[in-house]
N, C-alpha and C. Protein backbone atom coordinates (compact mmCIF):
# COMPACT_ATOMS: atom_id res chain seq x y z
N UNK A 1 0.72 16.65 -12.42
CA UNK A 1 -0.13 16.62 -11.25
C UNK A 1 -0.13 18.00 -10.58
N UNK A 2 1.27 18.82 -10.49
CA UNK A 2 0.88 20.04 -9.86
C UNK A 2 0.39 21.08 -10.49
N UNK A 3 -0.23 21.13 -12.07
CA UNK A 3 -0.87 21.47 -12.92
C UNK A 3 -2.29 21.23 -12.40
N UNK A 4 -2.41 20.22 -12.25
CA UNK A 4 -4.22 19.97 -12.20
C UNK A 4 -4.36 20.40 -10.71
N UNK A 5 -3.69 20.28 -9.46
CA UNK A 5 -4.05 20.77 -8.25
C UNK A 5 -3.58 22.20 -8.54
N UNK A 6 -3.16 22.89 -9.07
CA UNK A 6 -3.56 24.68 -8.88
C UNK A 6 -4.67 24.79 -10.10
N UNK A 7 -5.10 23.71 -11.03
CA UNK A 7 -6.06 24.68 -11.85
C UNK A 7 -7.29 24.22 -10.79
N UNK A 8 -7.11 23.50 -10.02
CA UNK A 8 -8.26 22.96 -8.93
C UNK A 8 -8.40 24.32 -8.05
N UNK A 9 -7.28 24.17 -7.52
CA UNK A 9 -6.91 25.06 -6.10
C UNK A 9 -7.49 26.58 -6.59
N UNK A 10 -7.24 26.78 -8.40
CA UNK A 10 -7.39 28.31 -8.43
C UNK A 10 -8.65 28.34 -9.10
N UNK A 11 -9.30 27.62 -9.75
CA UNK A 11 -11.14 27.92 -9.90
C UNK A 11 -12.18 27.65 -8.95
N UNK A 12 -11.49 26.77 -7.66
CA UNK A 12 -12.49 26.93 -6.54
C UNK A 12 -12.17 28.03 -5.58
N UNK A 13 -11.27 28.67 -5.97
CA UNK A 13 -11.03 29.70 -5.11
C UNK A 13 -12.14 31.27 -6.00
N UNK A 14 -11.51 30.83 -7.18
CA UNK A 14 -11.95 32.28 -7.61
C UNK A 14 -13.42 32.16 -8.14
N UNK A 15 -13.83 30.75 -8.05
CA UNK A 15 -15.33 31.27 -8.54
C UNK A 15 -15.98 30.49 -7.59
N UNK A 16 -15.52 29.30 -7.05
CA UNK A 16 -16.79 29.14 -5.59
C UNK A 16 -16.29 29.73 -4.13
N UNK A 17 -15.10 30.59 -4.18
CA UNK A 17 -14.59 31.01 -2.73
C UNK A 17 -15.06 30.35 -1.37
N UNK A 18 -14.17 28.88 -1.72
CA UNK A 18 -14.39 28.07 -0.87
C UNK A 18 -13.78 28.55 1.04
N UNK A 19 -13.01 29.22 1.20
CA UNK A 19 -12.25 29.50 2.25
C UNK A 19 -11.42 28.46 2.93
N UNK A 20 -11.84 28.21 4.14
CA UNK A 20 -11.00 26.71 4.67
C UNK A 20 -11.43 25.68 4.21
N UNK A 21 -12.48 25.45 3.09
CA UNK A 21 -12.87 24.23 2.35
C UNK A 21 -11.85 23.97 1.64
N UNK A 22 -10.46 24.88 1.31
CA UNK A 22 -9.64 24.94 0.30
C UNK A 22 -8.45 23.73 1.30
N UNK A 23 -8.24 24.05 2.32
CA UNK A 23 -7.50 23.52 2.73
C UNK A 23 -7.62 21.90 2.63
N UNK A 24 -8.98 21.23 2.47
CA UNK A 24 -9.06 19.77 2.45
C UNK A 24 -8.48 19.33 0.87
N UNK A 25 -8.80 20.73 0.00
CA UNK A 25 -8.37 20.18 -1.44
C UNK A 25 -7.14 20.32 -1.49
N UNK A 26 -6.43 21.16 -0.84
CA UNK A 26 -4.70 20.98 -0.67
C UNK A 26 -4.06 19.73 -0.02
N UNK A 27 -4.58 19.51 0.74
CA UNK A 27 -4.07 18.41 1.16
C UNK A 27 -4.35 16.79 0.44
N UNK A 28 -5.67 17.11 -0.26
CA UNK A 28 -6.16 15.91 -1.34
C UNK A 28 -4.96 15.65 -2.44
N UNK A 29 -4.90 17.03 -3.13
CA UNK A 29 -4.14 17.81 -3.88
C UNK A 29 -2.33 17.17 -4.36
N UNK A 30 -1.91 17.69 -2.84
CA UNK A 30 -1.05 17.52 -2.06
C UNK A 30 -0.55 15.88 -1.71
N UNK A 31 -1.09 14.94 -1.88
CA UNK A 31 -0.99 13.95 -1.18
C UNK A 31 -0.94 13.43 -2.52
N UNK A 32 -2.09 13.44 -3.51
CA UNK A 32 -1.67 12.72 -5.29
C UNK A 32 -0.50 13.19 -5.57
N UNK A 33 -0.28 14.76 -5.42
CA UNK A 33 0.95 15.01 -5.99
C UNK A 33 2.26 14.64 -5.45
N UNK A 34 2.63 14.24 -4.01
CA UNK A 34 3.82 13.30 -3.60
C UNK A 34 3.61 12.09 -3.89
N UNK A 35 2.33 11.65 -4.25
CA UNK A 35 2.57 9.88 -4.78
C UNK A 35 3.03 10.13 -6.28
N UNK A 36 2.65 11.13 -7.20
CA UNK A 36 2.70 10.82 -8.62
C UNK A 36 4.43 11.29 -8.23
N UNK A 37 4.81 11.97 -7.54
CA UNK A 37 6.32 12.26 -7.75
C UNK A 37 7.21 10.73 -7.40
N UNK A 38 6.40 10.30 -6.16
CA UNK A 38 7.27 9.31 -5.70
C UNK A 38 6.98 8.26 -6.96
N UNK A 39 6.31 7.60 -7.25
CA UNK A 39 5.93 6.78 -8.53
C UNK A 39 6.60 6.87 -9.39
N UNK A 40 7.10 8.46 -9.96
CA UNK A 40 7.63 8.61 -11.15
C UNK A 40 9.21 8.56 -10.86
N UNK A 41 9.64 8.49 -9.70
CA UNK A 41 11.10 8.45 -9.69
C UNK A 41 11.06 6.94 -9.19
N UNK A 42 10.42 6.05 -8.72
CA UNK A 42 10.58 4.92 -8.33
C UNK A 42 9.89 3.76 -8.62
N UNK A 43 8.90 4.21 -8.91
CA UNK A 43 7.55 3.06 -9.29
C UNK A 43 7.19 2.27 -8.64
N UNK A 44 7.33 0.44 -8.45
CA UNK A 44 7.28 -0.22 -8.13
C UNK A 44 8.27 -0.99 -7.32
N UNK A 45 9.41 -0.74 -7.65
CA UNK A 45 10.46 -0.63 -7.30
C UNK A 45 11.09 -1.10 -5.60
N UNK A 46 11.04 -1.64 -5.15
CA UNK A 46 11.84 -1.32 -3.45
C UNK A 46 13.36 -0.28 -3.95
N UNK A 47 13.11 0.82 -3.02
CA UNK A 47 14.04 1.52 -2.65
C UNK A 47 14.63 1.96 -1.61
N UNK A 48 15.88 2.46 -1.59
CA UNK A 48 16.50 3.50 -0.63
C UNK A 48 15.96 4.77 0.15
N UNK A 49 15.59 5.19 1.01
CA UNK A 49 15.24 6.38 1.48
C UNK A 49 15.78 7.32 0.49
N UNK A 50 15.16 8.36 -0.42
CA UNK A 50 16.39 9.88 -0.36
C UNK A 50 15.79 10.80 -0.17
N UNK A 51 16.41 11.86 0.14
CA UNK A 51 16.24 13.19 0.61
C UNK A 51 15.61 14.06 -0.79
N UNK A 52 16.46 13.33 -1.80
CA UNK A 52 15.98 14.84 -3.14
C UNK A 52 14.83 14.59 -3.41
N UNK A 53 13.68 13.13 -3.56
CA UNK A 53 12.85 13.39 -3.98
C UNK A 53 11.62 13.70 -2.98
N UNK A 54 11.35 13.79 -2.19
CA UNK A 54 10.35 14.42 -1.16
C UNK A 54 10.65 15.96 -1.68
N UNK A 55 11.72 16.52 -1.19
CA UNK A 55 12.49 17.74 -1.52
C UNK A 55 11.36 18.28 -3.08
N UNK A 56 11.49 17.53 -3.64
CA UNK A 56 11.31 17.76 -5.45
C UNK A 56 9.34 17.80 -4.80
N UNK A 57 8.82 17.55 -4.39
CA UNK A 57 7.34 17.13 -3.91
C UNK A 57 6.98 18.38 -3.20
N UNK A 58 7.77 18.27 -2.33
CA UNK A 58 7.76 19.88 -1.87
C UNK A 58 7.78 20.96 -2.45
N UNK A 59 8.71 21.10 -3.02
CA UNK A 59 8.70 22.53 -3.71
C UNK A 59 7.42 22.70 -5.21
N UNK A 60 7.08 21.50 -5.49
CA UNK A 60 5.75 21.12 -6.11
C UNK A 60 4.82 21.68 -5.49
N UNK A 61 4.45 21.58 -4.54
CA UNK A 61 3.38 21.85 -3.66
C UNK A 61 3.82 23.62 -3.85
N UNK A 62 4.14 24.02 -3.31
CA UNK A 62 4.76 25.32 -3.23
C UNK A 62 4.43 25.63 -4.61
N UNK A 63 4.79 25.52 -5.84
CA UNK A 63 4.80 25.97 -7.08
C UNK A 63 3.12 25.98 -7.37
N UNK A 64 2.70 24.97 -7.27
CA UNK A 64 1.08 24.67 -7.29
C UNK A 64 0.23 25.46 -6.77
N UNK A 65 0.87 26.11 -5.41
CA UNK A 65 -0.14 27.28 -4.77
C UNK A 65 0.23 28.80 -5.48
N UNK A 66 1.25 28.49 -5.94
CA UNK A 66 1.74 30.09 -6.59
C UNK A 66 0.69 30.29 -8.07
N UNK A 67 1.03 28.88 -8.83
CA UNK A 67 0.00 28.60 -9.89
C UNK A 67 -1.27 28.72 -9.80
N UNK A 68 -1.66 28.45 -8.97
CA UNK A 68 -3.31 28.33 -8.41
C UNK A 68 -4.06 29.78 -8.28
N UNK A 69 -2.79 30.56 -7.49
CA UNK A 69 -3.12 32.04 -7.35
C UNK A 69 -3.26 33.12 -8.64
N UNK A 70 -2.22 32.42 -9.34
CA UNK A 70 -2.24 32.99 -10.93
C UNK A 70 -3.65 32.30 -11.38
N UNK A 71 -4.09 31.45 -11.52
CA UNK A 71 -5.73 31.22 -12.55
C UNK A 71 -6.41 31.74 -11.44
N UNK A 72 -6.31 31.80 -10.20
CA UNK A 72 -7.52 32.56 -9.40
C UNK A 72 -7.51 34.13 -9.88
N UNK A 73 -6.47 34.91 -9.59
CA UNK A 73 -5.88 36.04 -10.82
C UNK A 73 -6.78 35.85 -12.00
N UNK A 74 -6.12 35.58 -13.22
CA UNK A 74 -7.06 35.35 -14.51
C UNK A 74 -8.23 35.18 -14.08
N UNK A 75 -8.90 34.57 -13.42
CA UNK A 75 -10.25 33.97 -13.47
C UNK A 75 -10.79 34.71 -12.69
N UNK A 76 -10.47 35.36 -11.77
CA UNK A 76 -11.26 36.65 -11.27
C UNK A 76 -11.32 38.00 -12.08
N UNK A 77 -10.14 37.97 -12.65
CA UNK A 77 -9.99 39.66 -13.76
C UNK A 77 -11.30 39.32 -15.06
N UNK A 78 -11.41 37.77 -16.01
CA UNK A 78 -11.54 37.26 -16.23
C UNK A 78 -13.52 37.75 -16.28
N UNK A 79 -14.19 37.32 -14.42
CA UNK A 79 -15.46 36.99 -14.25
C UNK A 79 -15.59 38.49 -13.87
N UNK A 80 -15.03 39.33 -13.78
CA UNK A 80 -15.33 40.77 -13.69
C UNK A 80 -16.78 41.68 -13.63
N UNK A 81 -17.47 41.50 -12.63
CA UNK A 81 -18.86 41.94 -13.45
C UNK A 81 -19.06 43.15 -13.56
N UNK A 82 -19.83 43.73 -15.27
CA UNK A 82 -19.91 44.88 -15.01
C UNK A 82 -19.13 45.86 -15.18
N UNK A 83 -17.70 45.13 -15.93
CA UNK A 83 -16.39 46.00 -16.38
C UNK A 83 -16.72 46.74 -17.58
N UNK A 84 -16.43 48.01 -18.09
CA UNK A 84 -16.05 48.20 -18.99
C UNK A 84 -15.30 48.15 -19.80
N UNK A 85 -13.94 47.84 -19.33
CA UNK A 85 -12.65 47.45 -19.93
C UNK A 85 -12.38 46.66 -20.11
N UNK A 86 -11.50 45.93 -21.74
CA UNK A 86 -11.37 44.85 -22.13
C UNK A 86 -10.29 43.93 -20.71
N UNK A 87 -10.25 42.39 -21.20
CA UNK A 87 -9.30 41.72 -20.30
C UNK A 87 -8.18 41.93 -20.05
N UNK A 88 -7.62 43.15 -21.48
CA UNK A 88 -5.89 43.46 -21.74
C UNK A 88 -5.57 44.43 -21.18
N UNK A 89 -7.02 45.24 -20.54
CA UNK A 89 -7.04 46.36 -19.95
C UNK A 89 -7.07 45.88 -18.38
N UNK A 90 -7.69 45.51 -18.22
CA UNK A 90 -7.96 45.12 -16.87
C UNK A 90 -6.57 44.17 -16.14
N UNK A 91 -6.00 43.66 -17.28
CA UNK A 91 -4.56 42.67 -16.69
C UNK A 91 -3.50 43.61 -16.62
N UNK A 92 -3.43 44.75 -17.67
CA UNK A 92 -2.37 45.71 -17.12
C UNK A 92 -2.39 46.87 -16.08
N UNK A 93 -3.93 46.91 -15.98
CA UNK A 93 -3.82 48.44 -14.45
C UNK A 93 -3.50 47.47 -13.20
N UNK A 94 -3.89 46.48 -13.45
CA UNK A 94 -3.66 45.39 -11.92
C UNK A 94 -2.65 44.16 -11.99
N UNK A 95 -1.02 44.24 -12.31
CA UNK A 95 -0.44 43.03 -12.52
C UNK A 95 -0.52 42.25 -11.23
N UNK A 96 0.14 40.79 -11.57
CA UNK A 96 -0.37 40.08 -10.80
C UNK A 96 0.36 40.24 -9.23
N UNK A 97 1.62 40.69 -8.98
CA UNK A 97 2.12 41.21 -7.55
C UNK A 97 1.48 41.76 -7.08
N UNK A 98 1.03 42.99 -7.69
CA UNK A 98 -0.08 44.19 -6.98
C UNK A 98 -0.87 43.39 -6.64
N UNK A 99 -1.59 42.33 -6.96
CA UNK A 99 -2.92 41.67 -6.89
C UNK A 99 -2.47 40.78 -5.23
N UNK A 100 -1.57 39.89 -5.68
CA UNK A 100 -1.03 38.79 -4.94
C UNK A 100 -1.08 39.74 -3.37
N UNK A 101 -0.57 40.67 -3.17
CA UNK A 101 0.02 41.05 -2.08
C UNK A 101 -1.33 41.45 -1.07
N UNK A 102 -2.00 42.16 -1.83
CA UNK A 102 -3.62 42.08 -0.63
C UNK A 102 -3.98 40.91 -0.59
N UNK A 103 -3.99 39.98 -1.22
CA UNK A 103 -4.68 38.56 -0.72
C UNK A 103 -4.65 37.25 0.02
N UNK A 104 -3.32 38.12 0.12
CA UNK A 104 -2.63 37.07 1.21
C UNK A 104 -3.27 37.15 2.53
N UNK A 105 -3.50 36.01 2.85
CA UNK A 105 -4.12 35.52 5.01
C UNK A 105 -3.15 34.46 5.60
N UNK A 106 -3.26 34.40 6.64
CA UNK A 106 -3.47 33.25 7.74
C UNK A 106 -4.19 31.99 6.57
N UNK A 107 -4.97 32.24 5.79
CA UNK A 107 -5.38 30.63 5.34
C UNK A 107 -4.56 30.28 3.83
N UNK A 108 -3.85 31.79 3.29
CA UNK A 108 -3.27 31.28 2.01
C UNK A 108 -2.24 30.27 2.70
N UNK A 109 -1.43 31.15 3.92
CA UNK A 109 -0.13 30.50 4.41
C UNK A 109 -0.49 28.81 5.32
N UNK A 110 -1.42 28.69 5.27
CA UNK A 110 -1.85 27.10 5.98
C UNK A 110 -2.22 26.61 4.39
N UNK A 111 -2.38 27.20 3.71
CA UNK A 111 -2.80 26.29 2.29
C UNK A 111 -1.19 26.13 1.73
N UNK A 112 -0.27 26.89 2.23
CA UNK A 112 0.99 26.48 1.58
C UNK A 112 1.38 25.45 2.30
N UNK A 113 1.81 25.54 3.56
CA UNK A 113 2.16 24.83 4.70
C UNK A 113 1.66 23.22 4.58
N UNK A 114 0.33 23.30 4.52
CA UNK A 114 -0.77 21.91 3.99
C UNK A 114 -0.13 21.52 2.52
N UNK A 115 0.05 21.86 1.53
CA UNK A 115 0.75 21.56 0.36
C UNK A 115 2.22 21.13 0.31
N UNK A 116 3.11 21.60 1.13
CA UNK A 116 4.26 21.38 0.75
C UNK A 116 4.87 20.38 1.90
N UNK A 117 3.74 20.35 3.26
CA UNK A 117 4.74 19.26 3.99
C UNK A 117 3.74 17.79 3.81
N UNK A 118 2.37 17.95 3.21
CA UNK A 118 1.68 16.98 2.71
C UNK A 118 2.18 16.02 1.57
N UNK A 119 2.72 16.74 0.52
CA UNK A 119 3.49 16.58 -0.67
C UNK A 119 5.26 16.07 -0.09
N UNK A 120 5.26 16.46 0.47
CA UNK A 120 6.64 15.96 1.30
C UNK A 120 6.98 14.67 1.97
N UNK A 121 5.39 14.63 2.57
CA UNK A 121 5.53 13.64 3.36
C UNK A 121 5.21 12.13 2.66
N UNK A 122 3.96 12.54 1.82
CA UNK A 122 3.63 11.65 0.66
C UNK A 122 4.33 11.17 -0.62
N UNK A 123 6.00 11.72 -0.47
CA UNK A 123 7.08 11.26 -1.79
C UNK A 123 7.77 10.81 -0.84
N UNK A 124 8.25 10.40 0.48
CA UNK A 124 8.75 9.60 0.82
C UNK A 124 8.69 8.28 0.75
């Protein structure tokens, strides 16, 4: 599940540059991915409160936006218009830190924030 919400999170970013439209898919995102966690450690089940698996949902969420940023990465180096240089060229003058670090806002950090206490709250 936190596979399919960053390949979500990172082709509507990099090819429809949704902006704060992103934030409703994080939290969509976000909310399957603490049920498929909680499900998979419990199922049907009546249980105990615990702490590790929300915890485990969380840091999901978190991993998912890091992922997301990587295919927005690829998929922007990727849709390039107008490059002359192959993709192997273009992925090594710009690795992905160099990339990551200008693109950060105010809305990446509410798209994390929205992911990881959504996902948190939804594996309880």
């Amino acid at each position: 599940m936190a596979a399919a919400v960053a390949l979500v999170l990172g082709l509507l970013r990099a090819v429809f540059e949704l902006g704060p439209g992103l934030l409703v898919v994080a939290a969509v995102g976000a909310w399957l991915l603490g049920e498929a966690v909680a499900r998979a450690a419990w199922g049907a089940v009546p249980h105990l409160p615990r702490a590790d698996v929300p915890r485990i949902a969380a840091v999901l969420g978190a991993m998912a936006w890091l992922a997301g940023s990587a295919v927005d990465y690829l998929v922007s180096l990727a849709l390039l218009p107008a490059s002359s240089r192959t993709f192997g060229e273009r992925l090594s003058d710009q690795p992905f830190p160099a990339w990551l670090a200008p693109q950060l806002s105010l809305l990446d950090a509410a798209e994390i924030v929205v992911l990881v206490v959504v996902a948190w709250r939804s594996a309880r």
